[in-house]
N, C-alpha and C. Protein backbone atom coordinates (compact mmCIF):
# COMPACT_ATOMS: atom_id res chain seq x y z
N UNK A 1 -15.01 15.15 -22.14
CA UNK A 1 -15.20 14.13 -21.14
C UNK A 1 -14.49 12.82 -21.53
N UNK A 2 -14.56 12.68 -22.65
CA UNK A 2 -13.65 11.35 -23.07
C UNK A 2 -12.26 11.58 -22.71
N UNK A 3 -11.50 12.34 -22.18
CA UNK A 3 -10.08 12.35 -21.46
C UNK A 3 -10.18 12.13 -20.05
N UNK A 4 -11.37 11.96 -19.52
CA UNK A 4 -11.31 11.64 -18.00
C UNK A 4 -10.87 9.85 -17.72
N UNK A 5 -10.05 9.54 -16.80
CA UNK A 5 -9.38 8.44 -16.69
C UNK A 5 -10.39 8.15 -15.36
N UNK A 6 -11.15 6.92 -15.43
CA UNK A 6 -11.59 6.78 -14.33
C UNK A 6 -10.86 6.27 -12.85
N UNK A 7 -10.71 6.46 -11.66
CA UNK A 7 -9.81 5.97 -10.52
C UNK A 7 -9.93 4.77 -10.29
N UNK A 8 -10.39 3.98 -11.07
CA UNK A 8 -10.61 2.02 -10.66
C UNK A 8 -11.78 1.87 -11.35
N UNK A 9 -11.41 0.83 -11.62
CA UNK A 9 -12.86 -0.41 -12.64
C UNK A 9 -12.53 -1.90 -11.98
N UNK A 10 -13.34 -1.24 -10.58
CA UNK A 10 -13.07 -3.11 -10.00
C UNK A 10 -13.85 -3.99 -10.50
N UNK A 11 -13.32 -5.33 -9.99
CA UNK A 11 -14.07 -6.46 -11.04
C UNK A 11 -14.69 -6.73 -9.17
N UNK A 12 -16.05 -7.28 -9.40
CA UNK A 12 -16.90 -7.97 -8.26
C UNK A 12 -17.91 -8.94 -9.13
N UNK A 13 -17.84 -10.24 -9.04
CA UNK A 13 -18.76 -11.14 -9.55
C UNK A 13 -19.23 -11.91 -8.19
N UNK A 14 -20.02 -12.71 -8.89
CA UNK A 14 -21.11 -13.29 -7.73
C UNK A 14 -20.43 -14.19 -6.99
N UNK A 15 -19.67 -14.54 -7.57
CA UNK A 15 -18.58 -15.96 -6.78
C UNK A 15 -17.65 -14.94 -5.64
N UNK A 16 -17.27 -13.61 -5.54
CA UNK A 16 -16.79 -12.55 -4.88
C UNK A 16 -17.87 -12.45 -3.95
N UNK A 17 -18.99 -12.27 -3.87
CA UNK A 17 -20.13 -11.92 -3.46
C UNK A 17 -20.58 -12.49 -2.69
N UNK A 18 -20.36 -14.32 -3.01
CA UNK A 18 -20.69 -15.37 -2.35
C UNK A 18 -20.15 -15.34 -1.02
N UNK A 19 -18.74 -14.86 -1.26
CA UNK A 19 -17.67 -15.49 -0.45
C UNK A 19 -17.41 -13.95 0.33
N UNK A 20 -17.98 -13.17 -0.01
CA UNK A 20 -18.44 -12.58 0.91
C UNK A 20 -19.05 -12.20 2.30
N UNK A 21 -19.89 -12.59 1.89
CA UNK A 21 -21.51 -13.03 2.27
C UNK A 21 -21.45 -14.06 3.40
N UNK A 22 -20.83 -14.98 3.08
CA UNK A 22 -20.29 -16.26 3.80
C UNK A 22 -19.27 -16.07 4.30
N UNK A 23 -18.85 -14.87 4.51
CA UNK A 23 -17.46 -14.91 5.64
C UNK A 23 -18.22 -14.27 6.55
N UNK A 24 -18.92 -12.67 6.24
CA UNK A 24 -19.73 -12.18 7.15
C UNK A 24 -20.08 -13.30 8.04
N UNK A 25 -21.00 -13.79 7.56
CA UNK A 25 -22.19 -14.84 8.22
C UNK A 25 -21.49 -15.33 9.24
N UNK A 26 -20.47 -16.42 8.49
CA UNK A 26 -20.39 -17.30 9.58
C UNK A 26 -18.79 -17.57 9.89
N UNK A 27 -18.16 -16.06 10.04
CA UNK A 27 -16.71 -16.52 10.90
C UNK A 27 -16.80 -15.14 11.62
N UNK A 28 -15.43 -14.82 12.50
CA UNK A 28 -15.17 -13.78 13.11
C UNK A 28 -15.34 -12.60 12.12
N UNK A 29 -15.47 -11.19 12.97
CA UNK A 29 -15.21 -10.23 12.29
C UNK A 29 -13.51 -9.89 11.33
N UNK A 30 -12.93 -10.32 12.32
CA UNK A 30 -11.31 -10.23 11.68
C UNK A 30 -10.66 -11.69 11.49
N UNK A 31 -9.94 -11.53 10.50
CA UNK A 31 -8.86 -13.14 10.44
C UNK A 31 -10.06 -14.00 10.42
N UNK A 32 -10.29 -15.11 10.85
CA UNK A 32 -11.08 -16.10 10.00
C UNK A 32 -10.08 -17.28 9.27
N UNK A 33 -10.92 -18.22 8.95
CA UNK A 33 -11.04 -18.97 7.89
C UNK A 33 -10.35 -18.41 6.18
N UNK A 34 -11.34 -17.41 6.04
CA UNK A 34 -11.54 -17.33 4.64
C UNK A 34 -10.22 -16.19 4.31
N UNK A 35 -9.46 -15.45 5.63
CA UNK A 35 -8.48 -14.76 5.08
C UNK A 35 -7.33 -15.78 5.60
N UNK A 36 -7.19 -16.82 6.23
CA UNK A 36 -5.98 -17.34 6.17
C UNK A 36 -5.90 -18.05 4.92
N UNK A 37 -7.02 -18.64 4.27
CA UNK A 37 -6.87 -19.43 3.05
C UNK A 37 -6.59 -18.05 1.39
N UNK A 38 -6.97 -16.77 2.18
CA UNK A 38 -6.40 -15.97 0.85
C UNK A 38 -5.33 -15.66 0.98
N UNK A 39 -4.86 -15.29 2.10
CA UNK A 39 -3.45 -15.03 2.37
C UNK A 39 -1.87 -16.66 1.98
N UNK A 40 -3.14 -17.99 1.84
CA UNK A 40 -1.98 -18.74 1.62
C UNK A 40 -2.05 -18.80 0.01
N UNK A 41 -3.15 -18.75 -0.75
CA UNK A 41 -3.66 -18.54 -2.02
C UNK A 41 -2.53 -17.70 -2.99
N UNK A 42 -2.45 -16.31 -1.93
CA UNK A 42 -1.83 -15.04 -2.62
C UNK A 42 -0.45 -15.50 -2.64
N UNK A 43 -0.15 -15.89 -1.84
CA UNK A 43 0.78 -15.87 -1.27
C UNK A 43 1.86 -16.63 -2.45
N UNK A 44 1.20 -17.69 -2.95
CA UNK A 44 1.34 -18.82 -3.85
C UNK A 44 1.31 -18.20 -5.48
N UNK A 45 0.04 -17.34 -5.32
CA UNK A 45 0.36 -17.01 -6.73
C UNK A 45 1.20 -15.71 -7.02
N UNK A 46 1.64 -15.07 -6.05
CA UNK A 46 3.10 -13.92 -6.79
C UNK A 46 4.38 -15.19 -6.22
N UNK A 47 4.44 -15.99 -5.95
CA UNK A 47 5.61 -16.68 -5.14
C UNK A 47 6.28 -16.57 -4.18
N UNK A 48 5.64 -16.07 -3.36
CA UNK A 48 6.26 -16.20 -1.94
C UNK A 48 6.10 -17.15 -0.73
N UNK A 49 6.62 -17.16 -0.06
CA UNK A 49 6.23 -18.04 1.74
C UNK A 49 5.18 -17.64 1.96
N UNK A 50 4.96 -16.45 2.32
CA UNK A 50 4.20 -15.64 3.18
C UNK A 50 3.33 -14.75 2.56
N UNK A 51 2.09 -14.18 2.87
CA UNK A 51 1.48 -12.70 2.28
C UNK A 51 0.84 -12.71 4.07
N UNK A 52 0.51 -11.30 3.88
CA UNK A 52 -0.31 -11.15 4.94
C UNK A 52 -1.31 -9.85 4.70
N UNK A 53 -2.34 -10.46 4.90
CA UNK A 53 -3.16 -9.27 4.71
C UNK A 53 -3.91 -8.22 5.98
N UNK A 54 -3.78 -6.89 5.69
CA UNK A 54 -3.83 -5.89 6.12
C UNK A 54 -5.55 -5.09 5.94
N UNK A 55 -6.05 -4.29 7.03
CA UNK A 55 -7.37 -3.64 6.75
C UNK A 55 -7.52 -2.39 6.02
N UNK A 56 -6.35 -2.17 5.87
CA UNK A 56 -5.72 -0.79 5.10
C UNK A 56 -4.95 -0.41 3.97
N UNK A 57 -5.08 0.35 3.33
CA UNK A 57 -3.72 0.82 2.61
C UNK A 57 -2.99 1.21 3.31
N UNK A 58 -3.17 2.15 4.63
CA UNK A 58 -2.35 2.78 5.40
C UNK A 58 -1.84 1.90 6.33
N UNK A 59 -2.40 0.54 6.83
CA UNK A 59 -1.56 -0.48 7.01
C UNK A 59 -0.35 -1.09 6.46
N UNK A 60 -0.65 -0.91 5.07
CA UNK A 60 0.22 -1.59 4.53
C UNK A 60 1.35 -0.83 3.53
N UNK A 61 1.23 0.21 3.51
CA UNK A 61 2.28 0.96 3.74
C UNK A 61 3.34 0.99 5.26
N UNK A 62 2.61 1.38 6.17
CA UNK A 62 3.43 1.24 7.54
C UNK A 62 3.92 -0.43 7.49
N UNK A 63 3.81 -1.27 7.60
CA UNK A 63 4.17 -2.86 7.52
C UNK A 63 4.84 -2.84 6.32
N UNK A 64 5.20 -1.78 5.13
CA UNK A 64 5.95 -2.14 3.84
C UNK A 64 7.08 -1.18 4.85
N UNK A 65 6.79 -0.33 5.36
CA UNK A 65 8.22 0.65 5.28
C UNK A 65 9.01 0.01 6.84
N UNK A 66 8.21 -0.70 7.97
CA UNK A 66 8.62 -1.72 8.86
C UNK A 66 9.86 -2.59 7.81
N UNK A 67 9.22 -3.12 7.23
CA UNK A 67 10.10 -4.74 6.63
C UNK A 67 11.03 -3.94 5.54
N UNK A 68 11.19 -2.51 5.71
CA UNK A 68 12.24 -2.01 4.78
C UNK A 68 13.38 -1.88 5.79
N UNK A 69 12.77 -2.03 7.35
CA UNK A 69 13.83 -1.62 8.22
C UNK A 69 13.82 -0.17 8.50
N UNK A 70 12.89 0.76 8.01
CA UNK A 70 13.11 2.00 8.50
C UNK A 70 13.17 2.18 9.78
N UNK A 71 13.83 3.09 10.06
CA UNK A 71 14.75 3.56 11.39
C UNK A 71 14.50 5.20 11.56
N UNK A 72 14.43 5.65 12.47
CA UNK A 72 14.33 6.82 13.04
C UNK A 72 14.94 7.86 12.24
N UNK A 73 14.63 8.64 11.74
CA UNK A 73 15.72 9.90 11.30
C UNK A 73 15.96 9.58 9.54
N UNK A 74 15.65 7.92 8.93
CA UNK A 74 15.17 7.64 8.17
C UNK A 74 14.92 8.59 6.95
N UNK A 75 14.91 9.08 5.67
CA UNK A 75 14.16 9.86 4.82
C UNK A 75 13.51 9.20 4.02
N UNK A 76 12.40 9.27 3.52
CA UNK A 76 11.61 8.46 2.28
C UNK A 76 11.15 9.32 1.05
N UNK A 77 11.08 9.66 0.66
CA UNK A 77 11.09 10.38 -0.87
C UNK A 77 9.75 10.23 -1.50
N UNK A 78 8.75 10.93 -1.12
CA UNK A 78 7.52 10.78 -1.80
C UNK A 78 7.24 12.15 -2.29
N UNK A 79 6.01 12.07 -2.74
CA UNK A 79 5.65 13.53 -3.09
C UNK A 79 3.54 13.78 -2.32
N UNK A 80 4.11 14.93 -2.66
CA UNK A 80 3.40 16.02 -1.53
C UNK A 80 1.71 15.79 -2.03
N UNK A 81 1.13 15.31 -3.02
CA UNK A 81 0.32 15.31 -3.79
C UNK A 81 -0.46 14.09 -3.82
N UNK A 82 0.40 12.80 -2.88
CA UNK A 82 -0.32 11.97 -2.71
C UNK A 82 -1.16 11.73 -1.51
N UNK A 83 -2.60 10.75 -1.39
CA UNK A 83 -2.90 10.65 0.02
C UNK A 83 -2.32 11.03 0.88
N UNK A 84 -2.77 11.38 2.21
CA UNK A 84 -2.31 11.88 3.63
C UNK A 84 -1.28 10.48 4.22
N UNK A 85 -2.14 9.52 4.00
CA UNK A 85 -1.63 8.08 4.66
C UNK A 85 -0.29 7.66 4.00
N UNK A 86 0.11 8.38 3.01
CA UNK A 86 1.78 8.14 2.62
C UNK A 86 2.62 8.70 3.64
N UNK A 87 2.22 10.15 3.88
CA UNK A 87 3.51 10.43 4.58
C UNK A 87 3.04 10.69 6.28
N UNK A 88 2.01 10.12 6.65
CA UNK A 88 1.43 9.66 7.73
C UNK A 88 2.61 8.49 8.00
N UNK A 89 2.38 7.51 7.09
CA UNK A 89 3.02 5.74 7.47
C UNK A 89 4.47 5.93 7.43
N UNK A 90 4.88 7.17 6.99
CA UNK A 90 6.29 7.35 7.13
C UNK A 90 7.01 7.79 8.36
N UNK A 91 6.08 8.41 8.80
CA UNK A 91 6.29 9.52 10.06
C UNK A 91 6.00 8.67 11.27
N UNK A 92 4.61 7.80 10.87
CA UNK A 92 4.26 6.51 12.35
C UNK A 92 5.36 5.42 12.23
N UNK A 93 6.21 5.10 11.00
CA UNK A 93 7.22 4.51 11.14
C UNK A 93 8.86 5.48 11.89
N UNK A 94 8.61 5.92 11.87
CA UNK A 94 9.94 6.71 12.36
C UNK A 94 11.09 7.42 11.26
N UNK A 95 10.40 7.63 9.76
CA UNK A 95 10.96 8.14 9.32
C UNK A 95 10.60 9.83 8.75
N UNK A 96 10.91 10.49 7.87
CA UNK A 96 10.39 11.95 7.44
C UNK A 96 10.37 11.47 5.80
N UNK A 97 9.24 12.07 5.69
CA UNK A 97 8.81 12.22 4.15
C UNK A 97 9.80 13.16 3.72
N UNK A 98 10.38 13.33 2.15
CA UNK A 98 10.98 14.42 1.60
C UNK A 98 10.11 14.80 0.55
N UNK A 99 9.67 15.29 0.15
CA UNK A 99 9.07 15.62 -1.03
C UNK A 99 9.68 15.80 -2.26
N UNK A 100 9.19 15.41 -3.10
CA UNK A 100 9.35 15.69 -4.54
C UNK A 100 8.21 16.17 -5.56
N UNK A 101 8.55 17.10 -6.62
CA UNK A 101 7.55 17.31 -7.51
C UNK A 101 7.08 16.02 -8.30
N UNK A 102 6.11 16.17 -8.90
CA UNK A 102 5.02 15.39 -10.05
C UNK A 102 5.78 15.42 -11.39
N UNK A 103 5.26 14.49 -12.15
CA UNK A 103 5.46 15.50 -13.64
C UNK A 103 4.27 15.48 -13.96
N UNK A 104 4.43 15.53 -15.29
CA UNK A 104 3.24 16.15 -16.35
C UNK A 104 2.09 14.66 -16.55
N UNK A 105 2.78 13.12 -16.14
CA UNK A 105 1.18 12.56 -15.88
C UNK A 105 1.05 12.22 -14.45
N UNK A 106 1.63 13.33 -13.11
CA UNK A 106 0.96 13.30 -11.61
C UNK A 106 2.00 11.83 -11.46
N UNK A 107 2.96 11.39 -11.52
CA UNK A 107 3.83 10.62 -11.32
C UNK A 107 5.05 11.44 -10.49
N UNK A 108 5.61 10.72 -9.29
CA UNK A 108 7.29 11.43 -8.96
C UNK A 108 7.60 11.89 -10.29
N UNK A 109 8.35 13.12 -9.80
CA UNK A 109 9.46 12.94 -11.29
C UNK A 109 10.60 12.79 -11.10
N UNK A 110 11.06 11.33 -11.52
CA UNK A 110 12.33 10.75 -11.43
C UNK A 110 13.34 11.32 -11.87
N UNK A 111 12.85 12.20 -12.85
CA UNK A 111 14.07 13.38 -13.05
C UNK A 111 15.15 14.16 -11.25
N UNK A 112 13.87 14.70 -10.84
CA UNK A 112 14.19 15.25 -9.47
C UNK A 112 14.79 14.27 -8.38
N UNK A 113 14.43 12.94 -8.03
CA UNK A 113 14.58 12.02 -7.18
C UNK A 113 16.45 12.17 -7.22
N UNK A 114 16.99 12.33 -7.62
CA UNK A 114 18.63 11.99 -7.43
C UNK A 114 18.88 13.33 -6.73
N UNK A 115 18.25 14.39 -6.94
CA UNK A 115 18.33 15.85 -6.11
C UNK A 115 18.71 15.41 -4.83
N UNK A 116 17.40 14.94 -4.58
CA UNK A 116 16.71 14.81 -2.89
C UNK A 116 17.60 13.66 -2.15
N UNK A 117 18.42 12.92 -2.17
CA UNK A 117 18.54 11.87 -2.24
C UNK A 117 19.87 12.63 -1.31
N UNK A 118 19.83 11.78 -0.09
CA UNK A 118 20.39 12.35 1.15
C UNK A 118 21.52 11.27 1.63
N UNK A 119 22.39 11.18 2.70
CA UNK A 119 22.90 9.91 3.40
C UNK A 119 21.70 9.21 4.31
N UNK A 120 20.86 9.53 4.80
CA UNK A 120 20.05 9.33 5.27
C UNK A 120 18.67 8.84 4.35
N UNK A 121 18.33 8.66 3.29
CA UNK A 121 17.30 8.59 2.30
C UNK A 121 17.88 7.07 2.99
N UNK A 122 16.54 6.38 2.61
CA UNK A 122 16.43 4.80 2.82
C UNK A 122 15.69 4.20 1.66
């Protein structure tokens, strides 16, 4: 059992909790107050203009592969082994997943990626 890697060790403290609690309460269900001030927050601390935050991972995949410019007919290079919502956000963007194998720690294997790699790969 000591080789099991757990899938996340989120951090939640009471000041998280607070501000929680207090968005529920007392703003809209969506957007608000408290996500335009995280979105200018974030935004600030990786360095950018802009962040925008999303209700999804599968949002924000589709809005990452949008602002890549994907285009119809498009290929994206993932592998077969991850969530559904990868090659879902590829396909609701207008492009086709290609698949690739794993390696040995469940990573692409970048070995294979130059295989697959099409005129069309984006």
């Amino acid at each position: 059992m000591d080789d099991i890697i757990p899938p996340a060790n989120p951090i939640f403290n009471k000041e998280m909790e607070e501000a929680a609690v207090q968005a529920l309460r007392n703003e809209r269900f969506i957007l608000g107050e408290s996500v335009d001030k995280f979105e200018e927050e974030f935004a600030r601390y990786v360095g950018t203009d802009y962040a925008v935050s999303v209700s999804s991972g599968t949002d924000a995949l589709h809005l990452a592969l949008i602002a890549a410019n994907l285009k119809p007919g498009d290929e994206v290079i993932t592998v077969a082994s991850s969530y559904i919502a990868t090659s879902n956000s590829i396909i609701h963007a207008g492009g086709k997943p290609v698949f690739c194998d794993i390696n040995e720690e469940y990573l692409i294997d970048t070995r294979q990626i130059l295989r697959k790699i099409t005129k069309k790969t984006k």
